[in-house]
C-alpha atoms as a PDB file:
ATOM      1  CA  UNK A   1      63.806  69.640 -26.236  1.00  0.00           C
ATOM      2  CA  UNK A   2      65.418  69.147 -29.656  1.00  0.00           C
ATOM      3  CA  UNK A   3      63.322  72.184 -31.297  1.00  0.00           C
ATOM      4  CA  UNK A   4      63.811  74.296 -28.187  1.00  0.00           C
ATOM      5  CA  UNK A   5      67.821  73.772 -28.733  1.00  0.00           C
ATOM      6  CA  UNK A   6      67.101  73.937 -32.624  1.00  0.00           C
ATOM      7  CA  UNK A   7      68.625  70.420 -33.336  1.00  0.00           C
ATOM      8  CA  UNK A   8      66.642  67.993 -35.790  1.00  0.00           C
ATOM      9  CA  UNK A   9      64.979  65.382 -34.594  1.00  0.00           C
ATOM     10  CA  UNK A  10      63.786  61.863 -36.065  1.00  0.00           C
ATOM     11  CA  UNK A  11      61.740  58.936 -34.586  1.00  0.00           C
ATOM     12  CA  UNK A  12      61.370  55.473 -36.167  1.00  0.00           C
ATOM     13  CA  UNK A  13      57.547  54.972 -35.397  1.00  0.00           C
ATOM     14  CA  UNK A  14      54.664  52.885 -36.506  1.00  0.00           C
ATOM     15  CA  UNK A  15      51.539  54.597 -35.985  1.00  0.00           C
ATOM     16  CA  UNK A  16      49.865  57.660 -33.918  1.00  0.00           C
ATOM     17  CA  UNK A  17      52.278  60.235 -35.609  1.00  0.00           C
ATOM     18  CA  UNK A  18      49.801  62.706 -35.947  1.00  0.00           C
ATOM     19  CA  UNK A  19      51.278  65.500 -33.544  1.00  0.00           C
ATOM     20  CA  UNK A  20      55.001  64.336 -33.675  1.00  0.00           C
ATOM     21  CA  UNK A  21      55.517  67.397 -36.331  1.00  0.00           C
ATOM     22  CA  UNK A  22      53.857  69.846 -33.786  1.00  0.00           C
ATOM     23  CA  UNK A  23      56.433  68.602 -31.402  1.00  0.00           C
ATOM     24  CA  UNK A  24      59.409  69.577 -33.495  1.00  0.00           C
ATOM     25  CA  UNK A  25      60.637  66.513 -34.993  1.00  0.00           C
ATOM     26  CA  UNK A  26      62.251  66.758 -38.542  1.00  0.00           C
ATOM     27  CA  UNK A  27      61.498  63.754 -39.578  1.00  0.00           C
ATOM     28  CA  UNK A  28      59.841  60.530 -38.865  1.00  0.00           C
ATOM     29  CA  UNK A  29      60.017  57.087 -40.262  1.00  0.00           C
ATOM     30  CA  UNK A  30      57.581  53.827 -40.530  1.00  0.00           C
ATOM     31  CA  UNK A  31      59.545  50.723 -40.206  1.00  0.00           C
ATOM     32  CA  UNK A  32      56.594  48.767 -41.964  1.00  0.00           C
ATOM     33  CA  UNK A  33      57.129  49.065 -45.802  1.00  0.00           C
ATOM     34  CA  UNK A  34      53.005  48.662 -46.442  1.00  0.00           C
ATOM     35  CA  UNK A  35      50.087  47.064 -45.529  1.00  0.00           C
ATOM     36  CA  UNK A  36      50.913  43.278 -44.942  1.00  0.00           C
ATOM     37  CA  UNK A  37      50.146  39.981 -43.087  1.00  0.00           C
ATOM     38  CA  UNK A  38      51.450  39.804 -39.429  1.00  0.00           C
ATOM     39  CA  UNK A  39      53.169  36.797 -39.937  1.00  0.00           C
ATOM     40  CA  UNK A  40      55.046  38.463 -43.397  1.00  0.00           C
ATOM     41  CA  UNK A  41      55.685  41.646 -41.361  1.00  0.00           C
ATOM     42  CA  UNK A  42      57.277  39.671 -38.651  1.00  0.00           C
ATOM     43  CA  UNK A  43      59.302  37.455 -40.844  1.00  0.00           C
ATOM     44  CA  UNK A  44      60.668  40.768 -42.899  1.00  0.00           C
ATOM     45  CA  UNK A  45      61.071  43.214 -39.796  1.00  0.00           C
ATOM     46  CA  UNK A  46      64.909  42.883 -39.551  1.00  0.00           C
ATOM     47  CA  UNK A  47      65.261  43.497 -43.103  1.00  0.00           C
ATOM     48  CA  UNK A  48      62.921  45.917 -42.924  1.00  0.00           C
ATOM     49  CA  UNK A  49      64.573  47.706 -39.436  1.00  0.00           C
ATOM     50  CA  UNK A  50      67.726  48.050 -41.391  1.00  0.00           C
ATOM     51  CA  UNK A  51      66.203  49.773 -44.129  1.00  0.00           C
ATOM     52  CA  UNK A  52      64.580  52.326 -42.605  1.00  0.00           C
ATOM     53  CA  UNK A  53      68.211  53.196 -40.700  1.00  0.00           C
ATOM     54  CA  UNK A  54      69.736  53.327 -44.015  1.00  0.00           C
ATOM     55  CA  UNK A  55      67.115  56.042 -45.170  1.00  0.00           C
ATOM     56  CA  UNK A  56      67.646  58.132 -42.339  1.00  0.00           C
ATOM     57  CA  UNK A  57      71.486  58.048 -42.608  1.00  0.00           C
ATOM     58  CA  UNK A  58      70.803  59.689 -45.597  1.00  0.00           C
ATOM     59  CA  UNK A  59      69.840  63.133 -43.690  1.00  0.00           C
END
């Protein structure tokens, strides 16, 4: 819908991104910051939530 109407798009995603592009987003975004533990990734994913939003409110 977003590239039919010609307005960018982003998505906040963690894997499977593959044919996101094709589907005319402008811009997607991994909340995980690297390959790490479950236990460290769930202890850090706040932080790391909020991090990711304050990249893309750089667009």
């Amino acid at each position: 819908m977003a590239k039919k109407n010609q307005v960018p798009a982003i998505a906040v995603v963690d894997e499977n991104i593959e044919s996101l592009y094709d589907n005319g987003l402008s811009g997607i975004f991994s909340i995980n910051r690297g390959a790490k533990d479950f236990q460290i990734t769930k202890k850090n994913s706040k932080v790391d939530l909020i991090l990711t939003i304050e990249s893309i409110s750089y667009l």
